[in-house]
Each structure stands twice: as structure tokens, then as C-alpha cells.
N, C-alpha and C. Protein backbone atom coordinates (compact mmCIF):
# COMPACT_ATOMS: atom_id res chain seq x y z
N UNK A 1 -29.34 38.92 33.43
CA UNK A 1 -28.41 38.59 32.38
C UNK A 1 -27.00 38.96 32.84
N UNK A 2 -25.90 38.25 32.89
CA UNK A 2 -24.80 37.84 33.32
C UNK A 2 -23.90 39.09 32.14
N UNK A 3 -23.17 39.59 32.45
CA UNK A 3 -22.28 40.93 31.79
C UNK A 3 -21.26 40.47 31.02
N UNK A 4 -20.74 40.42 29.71
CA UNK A 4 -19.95 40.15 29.17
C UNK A 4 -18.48 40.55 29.63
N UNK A 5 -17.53 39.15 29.99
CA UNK A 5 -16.45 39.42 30.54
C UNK A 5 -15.36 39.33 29.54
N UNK A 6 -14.37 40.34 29.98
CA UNK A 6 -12.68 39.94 28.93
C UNK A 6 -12.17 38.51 29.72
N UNK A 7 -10.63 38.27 28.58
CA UNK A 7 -10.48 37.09 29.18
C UNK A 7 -9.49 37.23 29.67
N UNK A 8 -9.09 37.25 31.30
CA UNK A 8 -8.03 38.08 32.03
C UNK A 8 -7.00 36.58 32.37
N UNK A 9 -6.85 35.32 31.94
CA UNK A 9 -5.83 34.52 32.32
C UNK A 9 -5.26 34.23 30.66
N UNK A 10 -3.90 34.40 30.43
CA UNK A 10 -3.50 34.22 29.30
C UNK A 10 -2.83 32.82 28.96
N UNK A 11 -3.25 31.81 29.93
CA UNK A 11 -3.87 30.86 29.35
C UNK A 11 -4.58 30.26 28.78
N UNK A 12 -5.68 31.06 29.06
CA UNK A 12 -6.72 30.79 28.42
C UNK A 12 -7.02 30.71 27.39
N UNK A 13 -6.29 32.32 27.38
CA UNK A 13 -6.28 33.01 25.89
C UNK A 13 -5.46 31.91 25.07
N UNK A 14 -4.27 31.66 25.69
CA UNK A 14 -3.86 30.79 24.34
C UNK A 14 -4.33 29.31 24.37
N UNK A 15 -5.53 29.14 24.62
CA UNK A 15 -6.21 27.95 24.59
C UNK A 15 -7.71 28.50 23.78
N UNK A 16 -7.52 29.61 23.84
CA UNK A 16 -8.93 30.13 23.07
C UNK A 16 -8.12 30.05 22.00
N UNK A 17 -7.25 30.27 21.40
CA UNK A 17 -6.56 30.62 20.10
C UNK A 17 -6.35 29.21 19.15
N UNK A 18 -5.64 28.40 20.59
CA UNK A 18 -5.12 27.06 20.18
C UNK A 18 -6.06 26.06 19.36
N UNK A 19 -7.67 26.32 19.95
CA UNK A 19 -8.74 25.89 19.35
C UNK A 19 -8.81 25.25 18.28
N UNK A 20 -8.22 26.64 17.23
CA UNK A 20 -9.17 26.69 15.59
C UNK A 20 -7.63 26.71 14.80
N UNK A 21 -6.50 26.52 16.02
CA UNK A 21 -5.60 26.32 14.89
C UNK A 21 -4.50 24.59 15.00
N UNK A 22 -5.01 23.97 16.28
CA UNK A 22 -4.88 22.47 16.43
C UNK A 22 -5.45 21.51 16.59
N UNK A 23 -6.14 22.12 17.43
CA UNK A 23 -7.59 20.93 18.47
C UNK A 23 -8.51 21.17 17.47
N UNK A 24 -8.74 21.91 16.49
CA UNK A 24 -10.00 21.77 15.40
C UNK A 24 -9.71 23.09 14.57
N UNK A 25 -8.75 22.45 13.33
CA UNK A 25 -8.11 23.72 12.93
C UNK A 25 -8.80 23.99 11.63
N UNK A 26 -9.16 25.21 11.83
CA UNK A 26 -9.87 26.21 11.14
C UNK A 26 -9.22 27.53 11.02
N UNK A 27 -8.67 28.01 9.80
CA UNK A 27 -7.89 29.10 9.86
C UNK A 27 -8.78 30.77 9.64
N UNK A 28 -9.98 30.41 9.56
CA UNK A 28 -10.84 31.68 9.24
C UNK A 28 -11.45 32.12 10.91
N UNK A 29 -11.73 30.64 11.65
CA UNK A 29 -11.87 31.00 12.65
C UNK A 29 -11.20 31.60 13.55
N UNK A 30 -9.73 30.83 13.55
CA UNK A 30 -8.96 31.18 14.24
C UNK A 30 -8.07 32.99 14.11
N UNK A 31 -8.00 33.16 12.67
CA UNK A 31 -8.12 34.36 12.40
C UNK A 31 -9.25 35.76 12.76
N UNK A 32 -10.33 34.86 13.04
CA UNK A 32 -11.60 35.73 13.57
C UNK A 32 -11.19 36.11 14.96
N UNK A 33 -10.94 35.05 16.05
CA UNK A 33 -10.29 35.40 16.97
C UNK A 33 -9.26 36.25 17.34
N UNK A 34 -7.75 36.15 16.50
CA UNK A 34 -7.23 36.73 16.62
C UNK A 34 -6.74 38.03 16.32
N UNK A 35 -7.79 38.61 15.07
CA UNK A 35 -8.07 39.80 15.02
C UNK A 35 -9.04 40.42 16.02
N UNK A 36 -10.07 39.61 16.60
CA UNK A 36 -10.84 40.42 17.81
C UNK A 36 -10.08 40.53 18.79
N UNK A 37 -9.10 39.83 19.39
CA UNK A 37 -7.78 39.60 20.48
C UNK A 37 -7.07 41.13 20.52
N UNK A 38 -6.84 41.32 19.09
CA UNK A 38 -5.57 42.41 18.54
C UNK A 38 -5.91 43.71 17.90
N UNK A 39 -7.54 43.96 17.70
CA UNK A 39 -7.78 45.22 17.16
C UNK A 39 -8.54 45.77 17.95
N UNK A 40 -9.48 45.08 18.84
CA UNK A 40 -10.40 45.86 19.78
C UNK A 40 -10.99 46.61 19.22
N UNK A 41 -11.97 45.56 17.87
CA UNK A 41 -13.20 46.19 16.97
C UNK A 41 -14.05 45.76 17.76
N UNK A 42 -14.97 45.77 16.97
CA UNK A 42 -16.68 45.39 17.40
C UNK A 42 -16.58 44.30 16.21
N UNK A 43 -17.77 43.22 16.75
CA UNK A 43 -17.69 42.15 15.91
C UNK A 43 -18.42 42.52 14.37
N UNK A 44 -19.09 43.58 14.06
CA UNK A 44 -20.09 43.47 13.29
C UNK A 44 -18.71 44.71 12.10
N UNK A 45 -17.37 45.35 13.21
CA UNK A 45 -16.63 45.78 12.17
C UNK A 45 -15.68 44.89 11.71
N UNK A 46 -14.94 43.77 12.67
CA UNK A 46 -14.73 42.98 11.92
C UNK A 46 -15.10 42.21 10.87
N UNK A 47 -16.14 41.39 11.10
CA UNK A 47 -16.91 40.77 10.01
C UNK A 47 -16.81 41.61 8.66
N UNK A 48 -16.84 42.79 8.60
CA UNK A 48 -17.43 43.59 7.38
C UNK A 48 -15.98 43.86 6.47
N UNK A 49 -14.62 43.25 7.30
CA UNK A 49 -13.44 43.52 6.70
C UNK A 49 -13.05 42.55 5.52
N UNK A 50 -12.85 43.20 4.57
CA UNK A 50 -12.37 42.81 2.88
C UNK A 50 -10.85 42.62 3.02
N UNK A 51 -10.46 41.76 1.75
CA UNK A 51 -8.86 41.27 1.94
C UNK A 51 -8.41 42.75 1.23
N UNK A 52 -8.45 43.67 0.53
CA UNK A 52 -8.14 44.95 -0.05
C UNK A 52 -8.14 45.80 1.54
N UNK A 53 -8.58 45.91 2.43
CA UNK A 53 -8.30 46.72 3.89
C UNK A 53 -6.92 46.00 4.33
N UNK A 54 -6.45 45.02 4.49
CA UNK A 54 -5.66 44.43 4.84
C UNK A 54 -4.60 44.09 3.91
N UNK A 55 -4.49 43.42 2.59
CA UNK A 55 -3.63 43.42 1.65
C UNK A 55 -3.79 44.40 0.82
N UNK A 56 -2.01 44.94 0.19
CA UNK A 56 -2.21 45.61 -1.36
C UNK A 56 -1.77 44.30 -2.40
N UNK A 57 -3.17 43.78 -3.11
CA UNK A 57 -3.17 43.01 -3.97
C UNK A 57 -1.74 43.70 -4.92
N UNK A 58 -1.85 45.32 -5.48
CA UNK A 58 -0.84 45.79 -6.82
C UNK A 58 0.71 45.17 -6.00
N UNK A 59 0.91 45.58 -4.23
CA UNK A 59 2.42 45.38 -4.29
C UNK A 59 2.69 44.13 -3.67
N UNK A 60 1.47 43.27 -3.10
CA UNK A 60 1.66 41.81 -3.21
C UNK A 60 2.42 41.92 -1.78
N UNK A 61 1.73 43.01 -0.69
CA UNK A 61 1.87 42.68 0.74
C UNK A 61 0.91 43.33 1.62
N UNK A 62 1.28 42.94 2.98
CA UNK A 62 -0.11 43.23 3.73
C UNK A 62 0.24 44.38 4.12
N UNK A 63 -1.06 45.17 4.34
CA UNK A 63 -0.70 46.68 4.90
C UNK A 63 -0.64 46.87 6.62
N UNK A 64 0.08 47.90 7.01
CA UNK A 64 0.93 47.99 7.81
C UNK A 64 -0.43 48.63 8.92
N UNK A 65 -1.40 48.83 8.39
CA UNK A 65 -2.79 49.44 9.69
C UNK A 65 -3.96 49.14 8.70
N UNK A 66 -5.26 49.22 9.37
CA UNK A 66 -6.40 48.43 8.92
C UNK A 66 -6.98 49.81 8.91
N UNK A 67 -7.61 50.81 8.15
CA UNK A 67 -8.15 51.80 8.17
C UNK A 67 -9.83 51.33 7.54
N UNK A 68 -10.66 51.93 8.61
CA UNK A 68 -12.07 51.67 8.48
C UNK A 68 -13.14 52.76 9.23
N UNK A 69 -14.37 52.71 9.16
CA UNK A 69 -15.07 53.44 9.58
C UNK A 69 -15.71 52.51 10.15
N UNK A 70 -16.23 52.56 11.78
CA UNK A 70 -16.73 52.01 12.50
C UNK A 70 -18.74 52.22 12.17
N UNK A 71 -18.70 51.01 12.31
CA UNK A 71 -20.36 51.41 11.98
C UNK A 71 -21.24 51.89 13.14
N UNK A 72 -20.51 51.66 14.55
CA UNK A 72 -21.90 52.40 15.57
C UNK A 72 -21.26 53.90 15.73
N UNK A 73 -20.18 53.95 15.55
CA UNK A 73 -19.84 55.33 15.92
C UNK A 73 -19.61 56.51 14.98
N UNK A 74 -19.17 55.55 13.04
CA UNK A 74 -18.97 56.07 12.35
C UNK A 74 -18.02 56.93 12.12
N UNK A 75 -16.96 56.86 12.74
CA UNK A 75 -15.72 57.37 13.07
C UNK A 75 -14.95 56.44 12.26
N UNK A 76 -13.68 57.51 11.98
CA UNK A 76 -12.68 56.90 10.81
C UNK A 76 -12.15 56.03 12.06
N UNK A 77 -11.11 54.85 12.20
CA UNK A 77 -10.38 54.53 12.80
C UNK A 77 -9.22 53.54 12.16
N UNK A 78 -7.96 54.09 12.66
CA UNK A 78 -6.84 53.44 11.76
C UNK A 78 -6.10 52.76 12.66
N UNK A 79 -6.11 51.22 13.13
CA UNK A 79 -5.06 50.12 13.35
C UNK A 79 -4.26 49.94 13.07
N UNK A 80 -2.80 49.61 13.79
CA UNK A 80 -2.08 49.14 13.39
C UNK A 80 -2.32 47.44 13.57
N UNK A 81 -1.72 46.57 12.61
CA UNK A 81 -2.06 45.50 12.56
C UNK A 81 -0.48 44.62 13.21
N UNK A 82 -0.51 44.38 14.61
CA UNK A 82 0.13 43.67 15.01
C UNK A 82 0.87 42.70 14.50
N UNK A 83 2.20 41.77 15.04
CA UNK A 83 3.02 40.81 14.28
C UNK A 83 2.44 39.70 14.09
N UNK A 84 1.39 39.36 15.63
CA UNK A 84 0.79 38.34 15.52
C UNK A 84 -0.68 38.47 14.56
N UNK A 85 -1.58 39.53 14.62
CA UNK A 85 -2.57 39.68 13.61
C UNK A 85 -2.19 39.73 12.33
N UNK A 86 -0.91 39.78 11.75
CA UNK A 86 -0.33 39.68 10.40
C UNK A 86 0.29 38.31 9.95
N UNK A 87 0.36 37.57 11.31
CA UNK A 87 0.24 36.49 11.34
C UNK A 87 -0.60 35.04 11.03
N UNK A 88 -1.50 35.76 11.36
CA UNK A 88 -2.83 34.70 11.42
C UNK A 88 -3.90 35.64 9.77
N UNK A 89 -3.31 36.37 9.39
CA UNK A 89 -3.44 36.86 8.24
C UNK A 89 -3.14 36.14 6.89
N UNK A 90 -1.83 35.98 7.31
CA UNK A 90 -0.59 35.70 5.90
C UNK A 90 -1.40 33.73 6.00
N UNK A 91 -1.29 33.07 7.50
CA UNK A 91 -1.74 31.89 7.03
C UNK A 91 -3.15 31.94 6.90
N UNK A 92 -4.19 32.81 6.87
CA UNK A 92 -5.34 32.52 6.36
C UNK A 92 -5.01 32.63 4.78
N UNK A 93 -4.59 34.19 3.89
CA UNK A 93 -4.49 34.23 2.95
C UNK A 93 -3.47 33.03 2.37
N UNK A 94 -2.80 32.51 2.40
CA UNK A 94 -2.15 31.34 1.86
C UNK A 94 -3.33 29.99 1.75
N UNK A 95 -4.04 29.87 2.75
CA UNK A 95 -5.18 28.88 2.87
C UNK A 95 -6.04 29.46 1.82
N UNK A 96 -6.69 30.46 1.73
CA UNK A 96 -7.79 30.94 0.62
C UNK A 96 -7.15 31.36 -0.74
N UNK A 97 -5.79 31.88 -0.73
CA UNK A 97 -5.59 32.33 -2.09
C UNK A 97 -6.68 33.21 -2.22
N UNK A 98 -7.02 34.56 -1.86
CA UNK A 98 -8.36 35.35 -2.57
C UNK A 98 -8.28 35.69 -3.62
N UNK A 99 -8.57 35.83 -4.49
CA UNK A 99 -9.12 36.27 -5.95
C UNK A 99 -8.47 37.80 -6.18
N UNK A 100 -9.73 38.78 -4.86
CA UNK A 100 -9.98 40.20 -5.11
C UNK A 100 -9.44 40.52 -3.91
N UNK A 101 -9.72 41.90 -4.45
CA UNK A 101 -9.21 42.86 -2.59
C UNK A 101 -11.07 42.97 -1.93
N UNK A 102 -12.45 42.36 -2.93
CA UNK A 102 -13.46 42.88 -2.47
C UNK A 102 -14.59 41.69 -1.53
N UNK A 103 -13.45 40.55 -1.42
CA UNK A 103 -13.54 39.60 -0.76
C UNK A 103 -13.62 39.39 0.81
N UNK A 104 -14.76 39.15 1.34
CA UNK A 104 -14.79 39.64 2.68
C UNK A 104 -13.45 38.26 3.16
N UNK A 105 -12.75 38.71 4.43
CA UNK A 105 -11.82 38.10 5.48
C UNK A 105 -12.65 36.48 5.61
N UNK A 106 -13.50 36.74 6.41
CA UNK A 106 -14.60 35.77 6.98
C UNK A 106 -15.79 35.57 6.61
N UNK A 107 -15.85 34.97 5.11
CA UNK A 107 -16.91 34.55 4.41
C UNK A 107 -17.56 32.79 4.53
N UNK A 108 -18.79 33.17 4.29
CA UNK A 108 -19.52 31.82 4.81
C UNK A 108 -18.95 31.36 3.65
N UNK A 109 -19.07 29.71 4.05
CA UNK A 109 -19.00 28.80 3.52
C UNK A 109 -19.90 28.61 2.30
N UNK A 110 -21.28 28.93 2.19
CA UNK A 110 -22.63 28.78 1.39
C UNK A 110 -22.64 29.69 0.11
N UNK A 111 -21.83 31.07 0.80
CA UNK A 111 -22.14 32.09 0.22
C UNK A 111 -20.33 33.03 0.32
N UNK A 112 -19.51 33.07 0.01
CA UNK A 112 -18.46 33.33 -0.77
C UNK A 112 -18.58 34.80 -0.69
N UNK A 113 -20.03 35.20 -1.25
CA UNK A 113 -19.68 36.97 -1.41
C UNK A 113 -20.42 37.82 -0.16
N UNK A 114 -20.27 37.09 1.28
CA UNK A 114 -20.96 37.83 2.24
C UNK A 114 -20.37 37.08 3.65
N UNK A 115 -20.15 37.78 4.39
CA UNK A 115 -19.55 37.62 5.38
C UNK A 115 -20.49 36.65 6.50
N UNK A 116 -19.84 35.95 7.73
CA UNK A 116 -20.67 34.59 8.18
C UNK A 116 -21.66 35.74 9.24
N UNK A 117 -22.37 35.47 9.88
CA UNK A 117 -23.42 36.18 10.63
C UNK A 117 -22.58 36.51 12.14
N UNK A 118 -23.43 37.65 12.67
CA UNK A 118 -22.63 37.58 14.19
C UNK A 118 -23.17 36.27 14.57
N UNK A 119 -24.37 35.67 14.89
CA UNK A 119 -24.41 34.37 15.37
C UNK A 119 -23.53 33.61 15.53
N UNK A 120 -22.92 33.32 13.87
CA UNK A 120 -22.29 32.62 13.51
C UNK A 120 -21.03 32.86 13.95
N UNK A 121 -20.18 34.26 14.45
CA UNK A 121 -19.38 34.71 14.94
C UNK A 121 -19.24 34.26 16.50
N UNK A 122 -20.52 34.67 17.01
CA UNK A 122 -20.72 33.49 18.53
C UNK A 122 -20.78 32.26 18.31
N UNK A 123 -20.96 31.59 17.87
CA UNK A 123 -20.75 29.92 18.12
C UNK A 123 -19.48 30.14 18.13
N UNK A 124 -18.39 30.28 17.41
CA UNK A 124 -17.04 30.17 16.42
C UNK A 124 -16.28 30.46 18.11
N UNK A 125 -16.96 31.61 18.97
CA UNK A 125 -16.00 32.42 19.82
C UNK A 125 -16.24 31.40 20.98
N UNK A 126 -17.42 30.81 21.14
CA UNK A 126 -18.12 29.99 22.44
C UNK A 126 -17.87 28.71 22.43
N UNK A 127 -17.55 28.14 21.27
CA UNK A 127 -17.06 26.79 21.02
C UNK A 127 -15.30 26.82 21.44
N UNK A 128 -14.59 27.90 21.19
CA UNK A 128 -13.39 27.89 21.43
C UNK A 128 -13.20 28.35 22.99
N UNK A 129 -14.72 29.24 23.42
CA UNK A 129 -13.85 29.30 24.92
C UNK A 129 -14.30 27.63 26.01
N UNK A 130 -15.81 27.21 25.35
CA UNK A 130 -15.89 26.09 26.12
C UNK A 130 -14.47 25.06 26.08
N UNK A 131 -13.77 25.29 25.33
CA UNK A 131 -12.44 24.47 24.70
C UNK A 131 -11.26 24.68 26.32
N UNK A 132 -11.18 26.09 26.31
CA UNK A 132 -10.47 26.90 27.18
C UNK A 132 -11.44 26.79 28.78
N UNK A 133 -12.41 26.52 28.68
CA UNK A 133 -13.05 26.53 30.53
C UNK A 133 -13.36 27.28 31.07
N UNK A 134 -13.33 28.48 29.86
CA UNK A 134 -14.19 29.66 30.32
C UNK A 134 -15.50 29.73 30.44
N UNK A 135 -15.82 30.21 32.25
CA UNK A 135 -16.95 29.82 33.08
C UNK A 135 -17.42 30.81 32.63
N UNK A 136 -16.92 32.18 32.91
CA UNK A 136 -17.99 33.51 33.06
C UNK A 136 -18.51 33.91 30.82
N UNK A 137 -19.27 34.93 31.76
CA UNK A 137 -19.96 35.07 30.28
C UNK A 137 -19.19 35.66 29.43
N UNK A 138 -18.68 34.85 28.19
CA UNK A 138 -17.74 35.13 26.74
C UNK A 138 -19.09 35.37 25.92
N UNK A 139 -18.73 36.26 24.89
CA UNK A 139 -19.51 36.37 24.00
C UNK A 139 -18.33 37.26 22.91
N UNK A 140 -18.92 37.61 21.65
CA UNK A 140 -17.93 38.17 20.29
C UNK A 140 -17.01 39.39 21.49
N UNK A 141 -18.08 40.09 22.15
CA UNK A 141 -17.64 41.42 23.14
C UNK A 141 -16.30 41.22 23.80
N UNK A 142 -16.46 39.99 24.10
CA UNK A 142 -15.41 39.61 25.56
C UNK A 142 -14.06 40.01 24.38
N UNK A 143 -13.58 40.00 23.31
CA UNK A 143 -12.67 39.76 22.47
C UNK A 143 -11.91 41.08 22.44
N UNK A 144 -12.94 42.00 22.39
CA UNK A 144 -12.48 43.65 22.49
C UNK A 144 -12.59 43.81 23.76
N UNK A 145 -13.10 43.54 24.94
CA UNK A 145 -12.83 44.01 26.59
C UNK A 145 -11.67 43.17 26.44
N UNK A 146 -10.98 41.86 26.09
CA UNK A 146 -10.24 41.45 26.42
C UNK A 146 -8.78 42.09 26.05
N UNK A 147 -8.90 42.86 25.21
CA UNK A 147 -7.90 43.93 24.36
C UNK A 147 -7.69 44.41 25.15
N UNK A 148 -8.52 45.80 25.80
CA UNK A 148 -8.23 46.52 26.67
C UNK A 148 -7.75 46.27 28.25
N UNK A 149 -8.53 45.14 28.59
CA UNK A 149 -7.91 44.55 30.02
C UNK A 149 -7.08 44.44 29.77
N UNK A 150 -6.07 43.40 28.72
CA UNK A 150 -4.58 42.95 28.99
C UNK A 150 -3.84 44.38 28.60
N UNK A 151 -4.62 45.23 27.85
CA UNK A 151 -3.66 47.03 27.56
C UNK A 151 -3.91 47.29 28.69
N UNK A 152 -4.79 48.17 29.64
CA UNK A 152 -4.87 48.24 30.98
C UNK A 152 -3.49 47.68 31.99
N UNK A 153 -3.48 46.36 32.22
CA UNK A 153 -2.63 45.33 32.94
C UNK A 153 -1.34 45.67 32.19
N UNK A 154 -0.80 46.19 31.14
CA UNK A 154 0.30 46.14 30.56
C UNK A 154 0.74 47.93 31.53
N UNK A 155 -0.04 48.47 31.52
CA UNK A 155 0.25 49.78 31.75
C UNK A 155 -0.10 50.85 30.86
N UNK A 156 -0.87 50.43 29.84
CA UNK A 156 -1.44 51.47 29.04
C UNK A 156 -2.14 52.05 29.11
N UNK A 157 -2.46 53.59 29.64
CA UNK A 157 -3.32 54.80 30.34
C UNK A 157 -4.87 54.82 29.58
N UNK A 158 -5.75 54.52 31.18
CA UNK A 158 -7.20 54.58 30.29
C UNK A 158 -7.69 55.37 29.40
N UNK A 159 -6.87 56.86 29.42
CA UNK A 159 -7.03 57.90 28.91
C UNK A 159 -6.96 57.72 26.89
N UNK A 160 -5.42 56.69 27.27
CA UNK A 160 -5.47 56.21 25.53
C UNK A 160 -6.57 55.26 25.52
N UNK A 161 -6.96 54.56 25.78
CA UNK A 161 -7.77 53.27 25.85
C UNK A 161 -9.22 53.66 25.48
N UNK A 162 -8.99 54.91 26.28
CA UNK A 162 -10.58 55.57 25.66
C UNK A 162 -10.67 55.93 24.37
N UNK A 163 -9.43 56.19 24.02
CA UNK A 163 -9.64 57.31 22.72
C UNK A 163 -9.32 55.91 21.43
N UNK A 164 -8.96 54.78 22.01
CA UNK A 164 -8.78 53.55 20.90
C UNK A 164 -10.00 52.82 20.91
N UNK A 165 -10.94 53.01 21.34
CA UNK A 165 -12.71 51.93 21.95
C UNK A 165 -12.94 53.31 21.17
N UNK A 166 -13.06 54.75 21.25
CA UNK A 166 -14.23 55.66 20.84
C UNK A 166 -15.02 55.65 21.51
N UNK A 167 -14.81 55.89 23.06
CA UNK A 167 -15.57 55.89 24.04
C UNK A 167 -15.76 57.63 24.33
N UNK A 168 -17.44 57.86 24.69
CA UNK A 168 -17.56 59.48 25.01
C UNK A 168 -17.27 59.21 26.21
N UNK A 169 -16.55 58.93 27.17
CA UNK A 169 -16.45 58.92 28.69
C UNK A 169 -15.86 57.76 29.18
N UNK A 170 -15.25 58.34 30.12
CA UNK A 170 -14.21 57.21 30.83
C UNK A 170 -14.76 56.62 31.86
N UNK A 171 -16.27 56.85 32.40
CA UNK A 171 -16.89 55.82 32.50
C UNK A 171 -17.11 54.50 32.02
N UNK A 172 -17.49 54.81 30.72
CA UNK A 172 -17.63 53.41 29.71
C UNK A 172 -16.32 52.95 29.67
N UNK A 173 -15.32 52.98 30.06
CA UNK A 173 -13.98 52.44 29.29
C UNK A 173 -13.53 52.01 30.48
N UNK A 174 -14.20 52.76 32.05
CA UNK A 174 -14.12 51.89 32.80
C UNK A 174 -14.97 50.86 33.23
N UNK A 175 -16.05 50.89 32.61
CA UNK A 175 -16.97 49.51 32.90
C UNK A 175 -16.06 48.59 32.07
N UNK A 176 -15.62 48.64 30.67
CA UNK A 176 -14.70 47.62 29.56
C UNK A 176 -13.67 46.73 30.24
N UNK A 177 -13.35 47.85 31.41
CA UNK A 177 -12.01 47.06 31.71
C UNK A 177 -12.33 45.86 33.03
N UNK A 178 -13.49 45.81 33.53
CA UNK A 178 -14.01 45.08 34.40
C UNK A 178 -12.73 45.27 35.65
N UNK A 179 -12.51 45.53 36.00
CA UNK A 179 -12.02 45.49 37.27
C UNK A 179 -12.16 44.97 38.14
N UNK A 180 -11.74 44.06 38.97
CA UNK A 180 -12.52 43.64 40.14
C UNK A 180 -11.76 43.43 41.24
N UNK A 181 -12.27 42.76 42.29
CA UNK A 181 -11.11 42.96 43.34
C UNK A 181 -9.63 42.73 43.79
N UNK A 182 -9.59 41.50 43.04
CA UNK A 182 -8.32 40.71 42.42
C UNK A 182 -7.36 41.99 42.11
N UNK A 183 -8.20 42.55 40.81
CA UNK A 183 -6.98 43.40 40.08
C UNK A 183 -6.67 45.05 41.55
N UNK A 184 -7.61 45.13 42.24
CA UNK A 184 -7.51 46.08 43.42
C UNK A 184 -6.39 45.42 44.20
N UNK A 185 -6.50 44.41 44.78
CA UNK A 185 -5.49 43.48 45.82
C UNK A 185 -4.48 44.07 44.88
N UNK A 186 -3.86 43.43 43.81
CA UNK A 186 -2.74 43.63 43.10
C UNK A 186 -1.98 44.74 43.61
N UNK A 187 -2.58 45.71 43.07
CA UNK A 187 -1.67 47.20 43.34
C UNK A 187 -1.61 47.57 44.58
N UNK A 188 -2.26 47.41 45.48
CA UNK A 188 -1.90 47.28 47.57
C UNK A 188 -0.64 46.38 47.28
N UNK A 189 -0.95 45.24 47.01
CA UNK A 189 -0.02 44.19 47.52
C UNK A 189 1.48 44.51 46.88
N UNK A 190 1.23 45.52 45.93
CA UNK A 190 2.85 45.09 44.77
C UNK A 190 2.95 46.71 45.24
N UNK A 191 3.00 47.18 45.63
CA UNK A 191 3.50 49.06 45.97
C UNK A 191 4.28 48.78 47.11
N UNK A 192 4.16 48.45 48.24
CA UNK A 192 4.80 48.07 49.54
C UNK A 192 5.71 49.84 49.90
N UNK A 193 5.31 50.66 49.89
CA UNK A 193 6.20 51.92 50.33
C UNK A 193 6.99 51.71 51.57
């Protein structure tokens, strides 16, 4: 079985994005994406997110971090919610108008009061990377390794990276970031002393 990869060309990425909001526009999907892009949850904590985590219905704006308890680790964890994840927010909520704050984000179509399945979360992610030409193995995962690779590549210390995944060891946070030889060449080639 082939290892779930991030998506390290940011073309791609904005062809994974472009998907569900031109070439077949869907704003729940495309919002599914771009909160997995920008929070570096797990798919099963996304899914479980209500418009009340994200909007204050009383002051009639979105909140400024996503505070939740992770379900494999069970750890509090508090997001800040990016310009672009507040983005793809404001035009989902304008598309749904929600009711409540107890309204899941990404609710099926059938069923209104329950969020769509991870399955259903993989098709949504696999249909948009076959879109993009992504060969290696994408799955919901690749969405949060893909967080951390482009934090990694930005210059952001594994040390934080660990402590934003809730990783016991910087082992695991270095398997996340996939590394490979490419990104080795890089730093020989660009140091030149």
C-alpha cells in the first residue's frame, strides 16, 4: 500500500482548490478542502465542525480561531482561522444561510443534521486531485501533510510543527513532512558557502 503524500507543487494546489469552486463549483466542497489546506486537522475533526465553532451567530461575525477537541488525541486545540479559510467560509455561509450555530459546516445533502461520511470526504478530495494530475497517493491525509510540508518549506521549525499535528515525537512529524531527495538537493544546492 502506497503512503499518503502532501501536495508539494502549488499548482496543483491551486488546481485542487480551483475544482469545486469553477470547473465544478461546489462551495461545501471546496470549503472542505480549504479548511484541510489551512488547519492541519484530521478529516474526521473537520467533518465534526458546527457553524457556532466558526461563527458568533449573537455578533453576526466569524471567529477569529476554531477551538476544538481533537478526537484521536483528545487534546484541546485552538486555530487560528486564516484570511483565506475565512474566506471560503463567509462564501459558503452566504450560499447556506445556516439557521443555527448547531449546524454541521459539511452536511449531507440527504440528511441536513449530520455531517457527509469520510468516504464521502475521499471522493470530494480524489475527484479534485484527479482534476489537478495528482499521480502519487492523495487521500483526506494528504490535506494535513500538505499543511505542514508547505509550513516546513516556508521555514517554520519542526519543533512548532510538532506541537501544531500533537505529535508525541518528532519522528512522526518527520515521517508528515515526507521529505525526499528533491527537498535534500535544495538546501546543498541553495547554501553555496
Amino acid at each position: 500500500m502506497s503512503k499518503t503524500q502532501p501536495i508539494r507543487e502549488t499548482r496543483q494546489l491551486t488546481e485542487l482548490k480551483e475544482y469545486y469552486l469553477t470547473i465544478h463549483p461546489n462551495l461545501r466542497n471546496y470549503t472542505l478542502i480549504t479548511l484541510g489546506l489551512n488547519t492541519a486537522l484530521r478529516i474526521g475533526d473537520i467533518l465534526k465542525i458546527t457553524w457556532g465553532m466558526v461563527y458568533d451567530f449573537e455578533r453576526k461575525e466569524f471567529r477569529s480561531h476554531l477551538l476544538l477537541t481533537e478526537q484521536k488525541t483528545h487534546k484541546e486545540t485552538m486555530i487560528a482561522l486564516n484570511h483565506t479559510a475565512l474566506s471560503a467560509l463567509d462564501a459558503l455561509k452566504k450560499s447556506q444561510n445556516p439557521a443555527n450555530e448547531n449546524l454541521f459546516l459539511f452536511a449531507g445533502q440527504k440528511n441536513r443534521n449530520a455531517p457527509i461520511s469520510r468516504q464521502q470526504a475521499y471522493r470530494i478530495i480524489k475527484q479534485a486531485a484527479d482534476y489537478a494530475h495528482l499521480t502519487e497517493h492523495i487521500s483526506c491525509h494528504s490535506l494535513r501533510k500538505t499543511f505542514g510540508y508547505h509550513a516546513w518549506k516556508n521555514g517554520t521549525p519542526p519543533a512548532l510543527l510538532m506541537a501544531i499535528f500533537n505529535h508525541s515525537s518528532y519522528q512522526i512529524t518527520k515521517r508528515y513532512l515526507c521529505i525526499d531527495q528533491e527537498d535534500k538537493d535544495d538546501v546543498f544546492c541553495q547554501l553555496n558557502l
